[in-house]
Protein backbone atom coordinates (compact mmCIF):
# COMPACT_ATOMS: atom_id res chain seq x y z
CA UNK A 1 132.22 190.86 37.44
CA UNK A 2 134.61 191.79 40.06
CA UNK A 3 133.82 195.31 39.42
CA UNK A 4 129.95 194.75 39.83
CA UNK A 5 130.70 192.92 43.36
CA UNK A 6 133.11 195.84 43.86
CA UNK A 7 130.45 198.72 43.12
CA UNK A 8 127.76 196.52 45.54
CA UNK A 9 125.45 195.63 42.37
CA UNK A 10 125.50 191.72 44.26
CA UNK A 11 123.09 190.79 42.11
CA UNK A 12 124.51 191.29 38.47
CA UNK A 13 127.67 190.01 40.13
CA UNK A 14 126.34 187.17 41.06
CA UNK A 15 124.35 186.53 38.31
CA UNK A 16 127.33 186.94 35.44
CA UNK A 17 129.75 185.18 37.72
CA UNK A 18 127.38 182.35 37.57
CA UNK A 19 127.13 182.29 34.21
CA UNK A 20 130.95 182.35 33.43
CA UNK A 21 131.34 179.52 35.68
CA UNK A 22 128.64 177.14 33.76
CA UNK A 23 131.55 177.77 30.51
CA UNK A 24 134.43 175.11 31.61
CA UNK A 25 136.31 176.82 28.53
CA UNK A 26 137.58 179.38 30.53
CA UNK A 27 140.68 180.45 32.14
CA UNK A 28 141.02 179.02 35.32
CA UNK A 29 141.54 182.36 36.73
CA UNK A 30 138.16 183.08 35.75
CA UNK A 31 136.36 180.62 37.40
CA UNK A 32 138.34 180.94 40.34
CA UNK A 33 136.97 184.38 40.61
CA UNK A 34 134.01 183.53 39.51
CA UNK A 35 133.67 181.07 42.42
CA UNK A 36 135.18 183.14 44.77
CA UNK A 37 132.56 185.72 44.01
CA UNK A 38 129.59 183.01 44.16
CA UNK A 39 131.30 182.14 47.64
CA UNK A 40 130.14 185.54 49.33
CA UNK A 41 126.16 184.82 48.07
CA UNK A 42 123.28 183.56 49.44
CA UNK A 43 123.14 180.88 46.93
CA UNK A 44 122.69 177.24 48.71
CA UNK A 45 126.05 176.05 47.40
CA UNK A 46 127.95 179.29 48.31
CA UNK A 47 130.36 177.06 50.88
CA UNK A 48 131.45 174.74 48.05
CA UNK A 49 132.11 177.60 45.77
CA UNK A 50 134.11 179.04 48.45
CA UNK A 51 136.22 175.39 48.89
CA UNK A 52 136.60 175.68 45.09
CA UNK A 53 138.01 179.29 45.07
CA UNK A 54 140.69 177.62 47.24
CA UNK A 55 141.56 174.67 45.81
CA UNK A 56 142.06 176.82 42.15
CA UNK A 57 144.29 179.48 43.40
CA UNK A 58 145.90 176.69 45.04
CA UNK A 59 146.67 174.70 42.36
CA UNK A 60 147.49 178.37 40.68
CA UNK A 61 149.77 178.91 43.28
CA UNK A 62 151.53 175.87 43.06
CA UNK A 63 152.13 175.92 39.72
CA UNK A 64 153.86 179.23 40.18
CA UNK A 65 156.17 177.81 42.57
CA UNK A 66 157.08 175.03 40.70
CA UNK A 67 157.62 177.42 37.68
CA UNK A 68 159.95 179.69 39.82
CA UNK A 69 161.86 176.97 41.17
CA UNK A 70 162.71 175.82 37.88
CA UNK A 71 164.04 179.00 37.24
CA UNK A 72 161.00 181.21 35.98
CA UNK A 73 159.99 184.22 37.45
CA UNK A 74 159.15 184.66 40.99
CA UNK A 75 155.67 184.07 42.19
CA UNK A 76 153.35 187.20 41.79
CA UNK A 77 152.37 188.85 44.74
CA UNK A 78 148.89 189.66 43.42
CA UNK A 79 148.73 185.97 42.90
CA UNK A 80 149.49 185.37 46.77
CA UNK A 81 146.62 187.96 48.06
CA UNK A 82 144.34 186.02 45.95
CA UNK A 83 144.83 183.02 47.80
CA UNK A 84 145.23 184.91 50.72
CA UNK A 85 141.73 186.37 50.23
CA UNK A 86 140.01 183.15 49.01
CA UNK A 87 140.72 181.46 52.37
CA UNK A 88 139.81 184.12 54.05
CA UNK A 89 136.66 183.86 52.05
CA UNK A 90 135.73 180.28 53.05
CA UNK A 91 136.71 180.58 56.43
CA UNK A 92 133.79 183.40 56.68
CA UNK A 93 131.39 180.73 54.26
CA UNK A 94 132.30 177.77 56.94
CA UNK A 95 131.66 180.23 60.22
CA UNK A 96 128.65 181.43 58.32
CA UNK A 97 127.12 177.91 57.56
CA UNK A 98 127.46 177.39 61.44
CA UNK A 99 125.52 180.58 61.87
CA UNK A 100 122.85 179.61 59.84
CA UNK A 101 123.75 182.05 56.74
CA UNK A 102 123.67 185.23 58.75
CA UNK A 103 127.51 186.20 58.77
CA UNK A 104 127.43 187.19 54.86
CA UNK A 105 124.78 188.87 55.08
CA UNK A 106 126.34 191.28 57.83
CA UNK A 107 129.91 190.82 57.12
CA UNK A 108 131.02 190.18 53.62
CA UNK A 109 128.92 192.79 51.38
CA UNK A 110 130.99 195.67 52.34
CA UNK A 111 134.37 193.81 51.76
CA UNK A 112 135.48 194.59 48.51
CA UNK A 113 137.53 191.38 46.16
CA UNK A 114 140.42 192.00 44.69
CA UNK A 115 140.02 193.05 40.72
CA UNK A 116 141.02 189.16 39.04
């Protein structure tokens, strides 16, 4: 999926990200990329599946933390960009809802997502 969005084929990448994100049974990585990818479309909900992206590599995140205070590992770095990215992500979706859905279009297509 990320690889699609990567390689510009939006439209397979949007179409199998939403499909992985109708199947609850998957990680939660998964459907964080999934809506982080679904974030950067033109699909009428594309600010709410930007807000999502956040709040699950939040949560993510958090869980990390909470894991490395109690001793664990520290908190991956790759897991920090992805939060990182997915706010950057829905701050372009909420300046781009105030634009009237033009900023995607000429902004986001050429910025490449991290591989999840």
């Amino acid at each position: 999926m990320c690889r699609l969005y990567n390689q510009k084929e939006y439209t397979k990448a949007f179409e199998l990200a939403l499909e992985l994100y109708r199947r609850p049974e998957l990680p939660r990585t998964i459907r964080a990329a999934c809506c982080s990818i679904l974030g950067t479309s033109d699909n009428e909900n594309y600010l709410t599946f930007a807000k999502e992206a956040v709040d699950i590599w939040e949560e993510i995140h958090r869980a990390a933390e909470r894991a490395h205070r109690a001793g664990g590992e520290d908190v991956p770095e790759s897991l920090t960009r992805k939060l990182v990215e997915a706010r950057g992500l829905l701050r372009t979706a909420q300046a781009d809802e105030k634009d009237d859905g033009k900023l995607i279009a000429l902004i986001l297509y050429g910025t490449p997502l991290t591989n999840f």
